[in-house]
Protein backbone atom coordinates (compact mmCIF):
# COMPACT_ATOMS: atom_id res chain seq x y z
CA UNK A 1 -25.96 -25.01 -12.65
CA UNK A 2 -22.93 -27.12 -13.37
CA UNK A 3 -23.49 -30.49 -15.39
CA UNK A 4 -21.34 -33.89 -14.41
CA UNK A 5 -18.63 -34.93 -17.00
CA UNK A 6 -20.00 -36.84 -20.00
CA UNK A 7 -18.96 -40.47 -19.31
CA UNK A 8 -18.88 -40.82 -23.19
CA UNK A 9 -17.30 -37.59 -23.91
CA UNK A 10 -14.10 -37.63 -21.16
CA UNK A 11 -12.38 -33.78 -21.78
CA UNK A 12 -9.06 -32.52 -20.69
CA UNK A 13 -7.98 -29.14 -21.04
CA UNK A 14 -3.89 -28.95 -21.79
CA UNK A 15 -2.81 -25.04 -21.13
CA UNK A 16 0.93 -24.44 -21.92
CA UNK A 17 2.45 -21.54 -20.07
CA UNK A 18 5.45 -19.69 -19.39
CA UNK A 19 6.45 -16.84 -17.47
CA UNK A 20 2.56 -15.93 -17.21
CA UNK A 21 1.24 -16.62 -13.55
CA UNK A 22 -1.06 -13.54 -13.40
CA UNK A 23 -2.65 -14.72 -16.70
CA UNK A 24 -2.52 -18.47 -15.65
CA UNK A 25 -4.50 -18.22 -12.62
CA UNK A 26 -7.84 -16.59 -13.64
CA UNK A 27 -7.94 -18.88 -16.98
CA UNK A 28 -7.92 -22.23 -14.99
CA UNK A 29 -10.55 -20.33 -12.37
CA UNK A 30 -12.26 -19.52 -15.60
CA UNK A 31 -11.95 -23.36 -17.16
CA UNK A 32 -13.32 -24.90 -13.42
CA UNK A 33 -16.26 -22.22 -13.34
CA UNK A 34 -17.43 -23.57 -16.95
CA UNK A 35 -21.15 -24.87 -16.85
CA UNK A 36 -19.50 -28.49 -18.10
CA UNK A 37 -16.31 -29.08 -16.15
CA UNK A 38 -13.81 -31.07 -17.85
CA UNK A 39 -12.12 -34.37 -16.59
CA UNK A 40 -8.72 -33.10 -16.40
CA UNK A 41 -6.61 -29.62 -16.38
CA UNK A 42 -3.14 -30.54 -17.58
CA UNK A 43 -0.61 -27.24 -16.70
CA UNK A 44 2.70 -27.24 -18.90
CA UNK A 45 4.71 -24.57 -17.70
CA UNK A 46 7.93 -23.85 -19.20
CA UNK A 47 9.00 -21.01 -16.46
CA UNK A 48 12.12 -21.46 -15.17
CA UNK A 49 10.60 -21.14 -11.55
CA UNK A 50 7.51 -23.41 -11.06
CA UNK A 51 4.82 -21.64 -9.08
CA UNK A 52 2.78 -23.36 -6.04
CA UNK A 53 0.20 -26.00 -7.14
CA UNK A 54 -1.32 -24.93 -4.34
CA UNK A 55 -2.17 -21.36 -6.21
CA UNK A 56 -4.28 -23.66 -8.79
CA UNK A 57 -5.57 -26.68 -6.34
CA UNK A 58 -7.30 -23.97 -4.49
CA UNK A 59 -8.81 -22.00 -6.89
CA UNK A 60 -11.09 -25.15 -7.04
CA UNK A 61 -12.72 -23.93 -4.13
CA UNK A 62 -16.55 -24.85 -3.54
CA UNK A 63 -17.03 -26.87 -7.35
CA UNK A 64 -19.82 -29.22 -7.14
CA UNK A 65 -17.75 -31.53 -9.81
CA UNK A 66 -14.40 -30.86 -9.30
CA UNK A 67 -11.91 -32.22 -11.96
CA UNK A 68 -8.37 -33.00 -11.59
CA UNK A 69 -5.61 -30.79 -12.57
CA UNK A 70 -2.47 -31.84 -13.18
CA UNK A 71 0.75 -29.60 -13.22
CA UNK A 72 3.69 -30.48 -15.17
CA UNK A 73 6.81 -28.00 -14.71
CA UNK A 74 9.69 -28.21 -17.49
CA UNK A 75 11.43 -25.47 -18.34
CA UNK A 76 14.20 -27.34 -20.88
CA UNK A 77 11.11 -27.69 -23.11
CA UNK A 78 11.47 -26.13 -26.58
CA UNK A 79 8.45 -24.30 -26.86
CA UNK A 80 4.72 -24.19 -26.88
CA UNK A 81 4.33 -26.90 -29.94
CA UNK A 82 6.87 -29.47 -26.81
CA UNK A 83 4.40 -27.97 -24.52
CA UNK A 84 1.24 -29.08 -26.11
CA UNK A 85 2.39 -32.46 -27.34
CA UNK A 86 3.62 -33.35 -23.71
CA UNK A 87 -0.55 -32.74 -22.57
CA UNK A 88 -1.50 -34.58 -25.64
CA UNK A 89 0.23 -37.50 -24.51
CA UNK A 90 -0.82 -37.64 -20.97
CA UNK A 91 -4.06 -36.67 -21.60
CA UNK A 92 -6.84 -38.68 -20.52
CA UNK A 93 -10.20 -37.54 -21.99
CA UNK A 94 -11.32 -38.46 -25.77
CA UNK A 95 -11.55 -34.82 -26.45
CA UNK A 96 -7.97 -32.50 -26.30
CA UNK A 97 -8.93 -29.12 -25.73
CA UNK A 98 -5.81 -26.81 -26.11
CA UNK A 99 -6.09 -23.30 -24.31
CA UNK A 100 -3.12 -20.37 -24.57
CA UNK A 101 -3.00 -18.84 -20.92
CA UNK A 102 -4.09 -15.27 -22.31
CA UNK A 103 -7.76 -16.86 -23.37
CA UNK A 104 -11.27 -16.23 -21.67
CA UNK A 105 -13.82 -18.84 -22.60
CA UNK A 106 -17.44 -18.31 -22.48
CA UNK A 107 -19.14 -20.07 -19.67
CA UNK A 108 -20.97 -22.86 -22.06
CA UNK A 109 -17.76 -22.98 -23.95
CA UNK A 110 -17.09 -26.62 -23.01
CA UNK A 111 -20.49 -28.05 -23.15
CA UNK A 112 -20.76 -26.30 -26.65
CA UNK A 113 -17.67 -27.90 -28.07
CA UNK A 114 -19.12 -31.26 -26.33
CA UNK A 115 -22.26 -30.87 -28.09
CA UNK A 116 -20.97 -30.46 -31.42
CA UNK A 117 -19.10 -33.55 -31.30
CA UNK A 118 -21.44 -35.37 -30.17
CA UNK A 119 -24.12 -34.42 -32.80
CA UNK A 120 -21.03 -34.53 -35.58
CA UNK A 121 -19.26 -37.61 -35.02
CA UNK A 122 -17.20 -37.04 -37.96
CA UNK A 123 -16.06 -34.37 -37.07
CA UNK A 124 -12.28 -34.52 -35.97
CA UNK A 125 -11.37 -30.93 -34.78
CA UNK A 126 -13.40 -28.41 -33.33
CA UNK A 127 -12.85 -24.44 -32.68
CA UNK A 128 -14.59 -21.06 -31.54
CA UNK A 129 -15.27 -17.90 -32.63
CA UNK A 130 -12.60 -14.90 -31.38
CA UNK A 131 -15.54 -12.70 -30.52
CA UNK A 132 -12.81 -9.67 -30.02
CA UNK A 133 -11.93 -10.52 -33.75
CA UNK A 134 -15.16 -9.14 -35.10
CA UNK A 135 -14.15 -5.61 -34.91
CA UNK A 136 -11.86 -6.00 -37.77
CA UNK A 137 -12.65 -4.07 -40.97
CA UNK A 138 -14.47 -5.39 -43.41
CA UNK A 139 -11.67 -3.49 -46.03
CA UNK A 140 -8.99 -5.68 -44.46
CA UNK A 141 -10.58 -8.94 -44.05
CA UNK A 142 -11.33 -9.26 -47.92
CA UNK A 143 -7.83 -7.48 -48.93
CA UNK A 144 -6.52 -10.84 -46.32
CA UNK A 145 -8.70 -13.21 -48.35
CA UNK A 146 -7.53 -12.01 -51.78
CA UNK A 147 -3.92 -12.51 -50.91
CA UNK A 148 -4.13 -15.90 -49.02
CA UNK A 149 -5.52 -18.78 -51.33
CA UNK A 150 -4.87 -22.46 -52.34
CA UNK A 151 -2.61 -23.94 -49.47
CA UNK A 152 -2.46 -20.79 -47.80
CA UNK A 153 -6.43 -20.06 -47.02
CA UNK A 154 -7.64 -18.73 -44.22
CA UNK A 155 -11.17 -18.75 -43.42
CA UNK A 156 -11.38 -18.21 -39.73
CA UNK A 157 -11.13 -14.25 -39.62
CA UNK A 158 -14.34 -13.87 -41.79
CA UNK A 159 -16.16 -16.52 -39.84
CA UNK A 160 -14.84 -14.33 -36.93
CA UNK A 161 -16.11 -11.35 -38.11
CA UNK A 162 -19.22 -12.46 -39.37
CA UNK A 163 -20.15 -15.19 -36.89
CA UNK A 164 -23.72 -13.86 -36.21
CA UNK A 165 -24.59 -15.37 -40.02
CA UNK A 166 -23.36 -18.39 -39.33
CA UNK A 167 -26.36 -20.54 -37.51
CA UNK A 168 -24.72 -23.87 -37.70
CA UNK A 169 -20.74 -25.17 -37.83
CA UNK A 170 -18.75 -24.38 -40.28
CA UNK A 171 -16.87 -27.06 -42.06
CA UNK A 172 -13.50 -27.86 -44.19
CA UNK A 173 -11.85 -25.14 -42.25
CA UNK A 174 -8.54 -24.71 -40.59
CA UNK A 175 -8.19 -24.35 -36.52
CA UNK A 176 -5.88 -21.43 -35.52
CA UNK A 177 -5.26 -19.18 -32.61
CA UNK A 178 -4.40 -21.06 -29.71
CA UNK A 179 -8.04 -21.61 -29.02
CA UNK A 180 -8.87 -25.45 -30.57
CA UNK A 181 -9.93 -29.26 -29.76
CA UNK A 182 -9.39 -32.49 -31.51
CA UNK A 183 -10.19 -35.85 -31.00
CA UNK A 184 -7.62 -38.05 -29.15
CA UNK A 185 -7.07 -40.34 -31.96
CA UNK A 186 -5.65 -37.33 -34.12
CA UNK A 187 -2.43 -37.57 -31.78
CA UNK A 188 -2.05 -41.13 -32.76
CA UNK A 189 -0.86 -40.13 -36.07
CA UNK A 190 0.16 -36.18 -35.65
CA UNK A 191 1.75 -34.17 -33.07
CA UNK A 192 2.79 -30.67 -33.39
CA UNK A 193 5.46 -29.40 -34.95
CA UNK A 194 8.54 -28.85 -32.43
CA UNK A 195 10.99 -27.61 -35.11
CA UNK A 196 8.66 -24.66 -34.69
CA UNK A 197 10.07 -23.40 -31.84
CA UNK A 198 9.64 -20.40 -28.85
CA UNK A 199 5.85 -19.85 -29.19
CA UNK A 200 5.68 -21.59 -32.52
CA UNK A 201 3.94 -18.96 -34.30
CA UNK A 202 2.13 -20.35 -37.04
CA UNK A 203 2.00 -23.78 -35.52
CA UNK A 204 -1.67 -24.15 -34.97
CA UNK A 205 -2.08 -23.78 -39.04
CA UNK A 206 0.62 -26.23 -39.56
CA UNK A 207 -1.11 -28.70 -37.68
CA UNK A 208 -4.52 -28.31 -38.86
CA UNK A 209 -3.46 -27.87 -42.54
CA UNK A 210 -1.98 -31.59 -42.26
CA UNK A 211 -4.97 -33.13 -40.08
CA UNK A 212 -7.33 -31.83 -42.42
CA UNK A 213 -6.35 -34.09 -45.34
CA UNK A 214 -7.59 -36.79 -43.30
CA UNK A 215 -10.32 -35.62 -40.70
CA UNK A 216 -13.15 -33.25 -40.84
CA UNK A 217 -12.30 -29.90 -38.72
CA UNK A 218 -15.20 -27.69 -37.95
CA UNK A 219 -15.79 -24.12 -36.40
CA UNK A 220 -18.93 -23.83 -34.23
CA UNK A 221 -20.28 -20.14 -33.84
CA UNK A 222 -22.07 -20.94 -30.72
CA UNK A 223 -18.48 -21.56 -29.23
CA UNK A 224 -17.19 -18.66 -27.68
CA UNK A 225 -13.90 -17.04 -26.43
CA UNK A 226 -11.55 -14.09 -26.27
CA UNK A 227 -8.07 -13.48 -27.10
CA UNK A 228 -6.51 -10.96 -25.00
CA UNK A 229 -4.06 -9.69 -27.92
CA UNK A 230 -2.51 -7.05 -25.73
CA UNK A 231 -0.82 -9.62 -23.58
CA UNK A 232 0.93 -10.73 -26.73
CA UNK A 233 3.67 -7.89 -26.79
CA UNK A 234 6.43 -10.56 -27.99
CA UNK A 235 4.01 -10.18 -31.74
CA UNK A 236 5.50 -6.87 -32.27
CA UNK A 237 9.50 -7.63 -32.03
CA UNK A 238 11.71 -8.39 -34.08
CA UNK A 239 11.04 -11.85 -33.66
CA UNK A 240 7.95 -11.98 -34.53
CA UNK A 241 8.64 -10.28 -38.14
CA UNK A 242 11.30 -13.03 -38.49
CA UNK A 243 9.93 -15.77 -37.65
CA UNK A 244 6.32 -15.09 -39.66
CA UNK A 245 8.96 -15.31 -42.82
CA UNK A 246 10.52 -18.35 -41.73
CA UNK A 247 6.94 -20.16 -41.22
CA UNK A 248 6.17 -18.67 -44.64
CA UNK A 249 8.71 -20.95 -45.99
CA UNK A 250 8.82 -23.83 -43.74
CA UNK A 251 5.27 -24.04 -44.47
CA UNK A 252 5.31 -24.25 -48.30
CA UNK A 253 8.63 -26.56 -48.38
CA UNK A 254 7.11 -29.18 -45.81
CA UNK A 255 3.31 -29.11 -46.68
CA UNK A 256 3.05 -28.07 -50.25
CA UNK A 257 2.80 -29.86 -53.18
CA UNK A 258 5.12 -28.50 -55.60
CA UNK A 259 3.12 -26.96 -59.08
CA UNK A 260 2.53 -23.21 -60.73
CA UNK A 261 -0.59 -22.89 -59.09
CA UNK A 262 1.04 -23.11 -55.28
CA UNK A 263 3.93 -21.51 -55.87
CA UNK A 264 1.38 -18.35 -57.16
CA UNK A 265 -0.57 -18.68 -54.42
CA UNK A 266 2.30 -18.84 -52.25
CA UNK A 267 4.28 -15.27 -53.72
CA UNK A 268 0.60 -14.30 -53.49
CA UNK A 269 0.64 -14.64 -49.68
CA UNK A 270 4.13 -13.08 -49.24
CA UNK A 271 2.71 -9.94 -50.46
CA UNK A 272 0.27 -9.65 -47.90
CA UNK A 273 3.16 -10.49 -45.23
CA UNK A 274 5.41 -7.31 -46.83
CA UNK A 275 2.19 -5.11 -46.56
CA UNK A 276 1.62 -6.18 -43.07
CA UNK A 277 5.53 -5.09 -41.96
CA UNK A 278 5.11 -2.36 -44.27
CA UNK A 279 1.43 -0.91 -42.12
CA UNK A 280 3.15 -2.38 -38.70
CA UNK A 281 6.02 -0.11 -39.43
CA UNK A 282 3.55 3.23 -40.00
CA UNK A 283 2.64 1.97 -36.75
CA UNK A 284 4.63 2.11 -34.63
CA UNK A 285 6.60 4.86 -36.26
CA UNK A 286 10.22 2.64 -36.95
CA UNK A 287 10.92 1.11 -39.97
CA UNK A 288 11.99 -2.01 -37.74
CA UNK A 289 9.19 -4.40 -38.93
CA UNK A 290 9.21 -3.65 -42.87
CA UNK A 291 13.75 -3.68 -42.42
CA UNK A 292 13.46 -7.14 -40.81
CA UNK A 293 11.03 -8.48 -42.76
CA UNK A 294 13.24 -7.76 -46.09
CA UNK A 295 16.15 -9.01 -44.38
CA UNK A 296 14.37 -12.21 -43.21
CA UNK A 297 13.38 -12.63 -46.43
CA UNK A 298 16.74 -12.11 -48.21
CA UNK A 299 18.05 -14.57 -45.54
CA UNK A 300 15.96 -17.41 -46.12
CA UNK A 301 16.46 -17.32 -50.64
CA UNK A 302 20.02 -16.87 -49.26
CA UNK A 303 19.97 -20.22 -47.19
């Protein structure tokens, strides 16, 4: 049975898109057949050709509480950071949840993420377990930790693989993946980065890394989704290998304080990012991720 919005807890749901109909559709069926609705669904669609609103208006179909959803075509936008800060800012509810189109959410997924804000008020960022994450080894997950420290710590694939331990939120952690919430007043003093451009890898760490020296951010086992990684065939291009060295970078130059200690850390990290290209490249059989990853990298002490 489907519960009425919270009147104290107002929620939109901002979902930036582009080029992605056939994923589009079924996530905002998914988002209206939640057991909590949210107030709002805010589209941001960045294909050049904007689909029918009447595709999404009618997948509304017989909900008890409907909510409205909004649909905001602009395809000069820079890329999904533009995307997300244009639903920030015309979004209504108290609580920004931000949903990339190739996501399925579990079907308490909103009232969960309600629930924990509402019993953590200080608490200023919320996100979910990947449950598809948990089938990564247990051999890569600590090699991962070892490498990425300091600045450049990532908790969220252990919690991911190890979420069934985990009875209560976790705290002092940083919100990745496409798949996160904050409160509204957050936007009153950050936005996401748009120099980070195209689909912004490493833009949801950027953001959190910086909120987190001033608000509390929080994963919550009980909140569940998946990440359907095999709709994400732009990760293994030469792109991707180039631009996860230029985040690298941009990331330590903007965010991190200047001492020994980071700068280990960071050369620490960079390691792992060599291994990855070095694996990705046994994988697919073409030396094309570990040869661009080199040259990004020569490229970027170059400039």
């Amino acid at each position: 049975m489907k519960s009425e919005n919270n009147n104290k807890m107002n929620i939109s749901v901002v979902i930036p898109t582009k080029n992605r109909q056939e994923l589009l559709l079924p996530l905002v069926r998914n988002v209206l057949d939640q057991d909590m609705v949210p107030n709002e669904i805010i589209i941001v669609d960045q294909t050049k050709t904007s689909i029918d609103l009447n595709l999404v208006t009618n997948i509304k179909g017989n909900n008890k509480y409907v909510c409205s959803v909004y649909y905001i075509h602009n395809p000069y936008l820079s890329g999904v950071t533009a995307a997300r800060n244009v639903g920030a800012h015309l979004a209504r509810g108290n609580i920004i949840i931000f949903l990339e189109d190739d996501i399925y959410i579990y079907k308490d997924f909103i009232r969960q993420i309600s629930d924990t804000y509402q019993k953590y008020p200080e608490v200023g960022g919320v996100s979910c377990i990947q449950v598809q994450e948990s089938r990564r080894s247990a051999l890569g997950i600590i090699l991962f930790s070892f490498f990425h420290r300091g600045p450049f710590k990532e908790e969220k694939r252990y919690i991911d693989k190890y979420w069934y331990l985990f009875k209560k939120p976790v705290f002092g952690v940083r919100l990745l993946c496409g798949v996160t919430s904050y409160r509204r007043e957050i936007f009153e003093r950050y936005k996401f980065d748009e120099n980070l451009i195209g689909y912004g890898l490493g833009n949801d760490f950027d953001f959190s890394y910086r909120c987190s020296k001033e608000f509390l951010l929080a994963i919550n086992p009980k909140v569940r989704a998946i990440h359907y990684k095999n709709s994400r065939k732009e990760r293994s291009t030469k792109v991707f290998y180039e631009d996860k060295v230029y985040f690298n970078f941009y990331f330590y130059k903007k965010n991190v304080d200047k001492n020994i200690q980071n700068l280990f850390f960071f050369l620490l990290s960079q390691f792992s990012v060599i291994l990855e290209s070095i694996l990705g490249s046994l994988q697919v059989k073409s030396n094309m991720p570990f040869k661009t990853t080199i040259t990004s990298y020569w490229k970027a002490l170059m400039g």
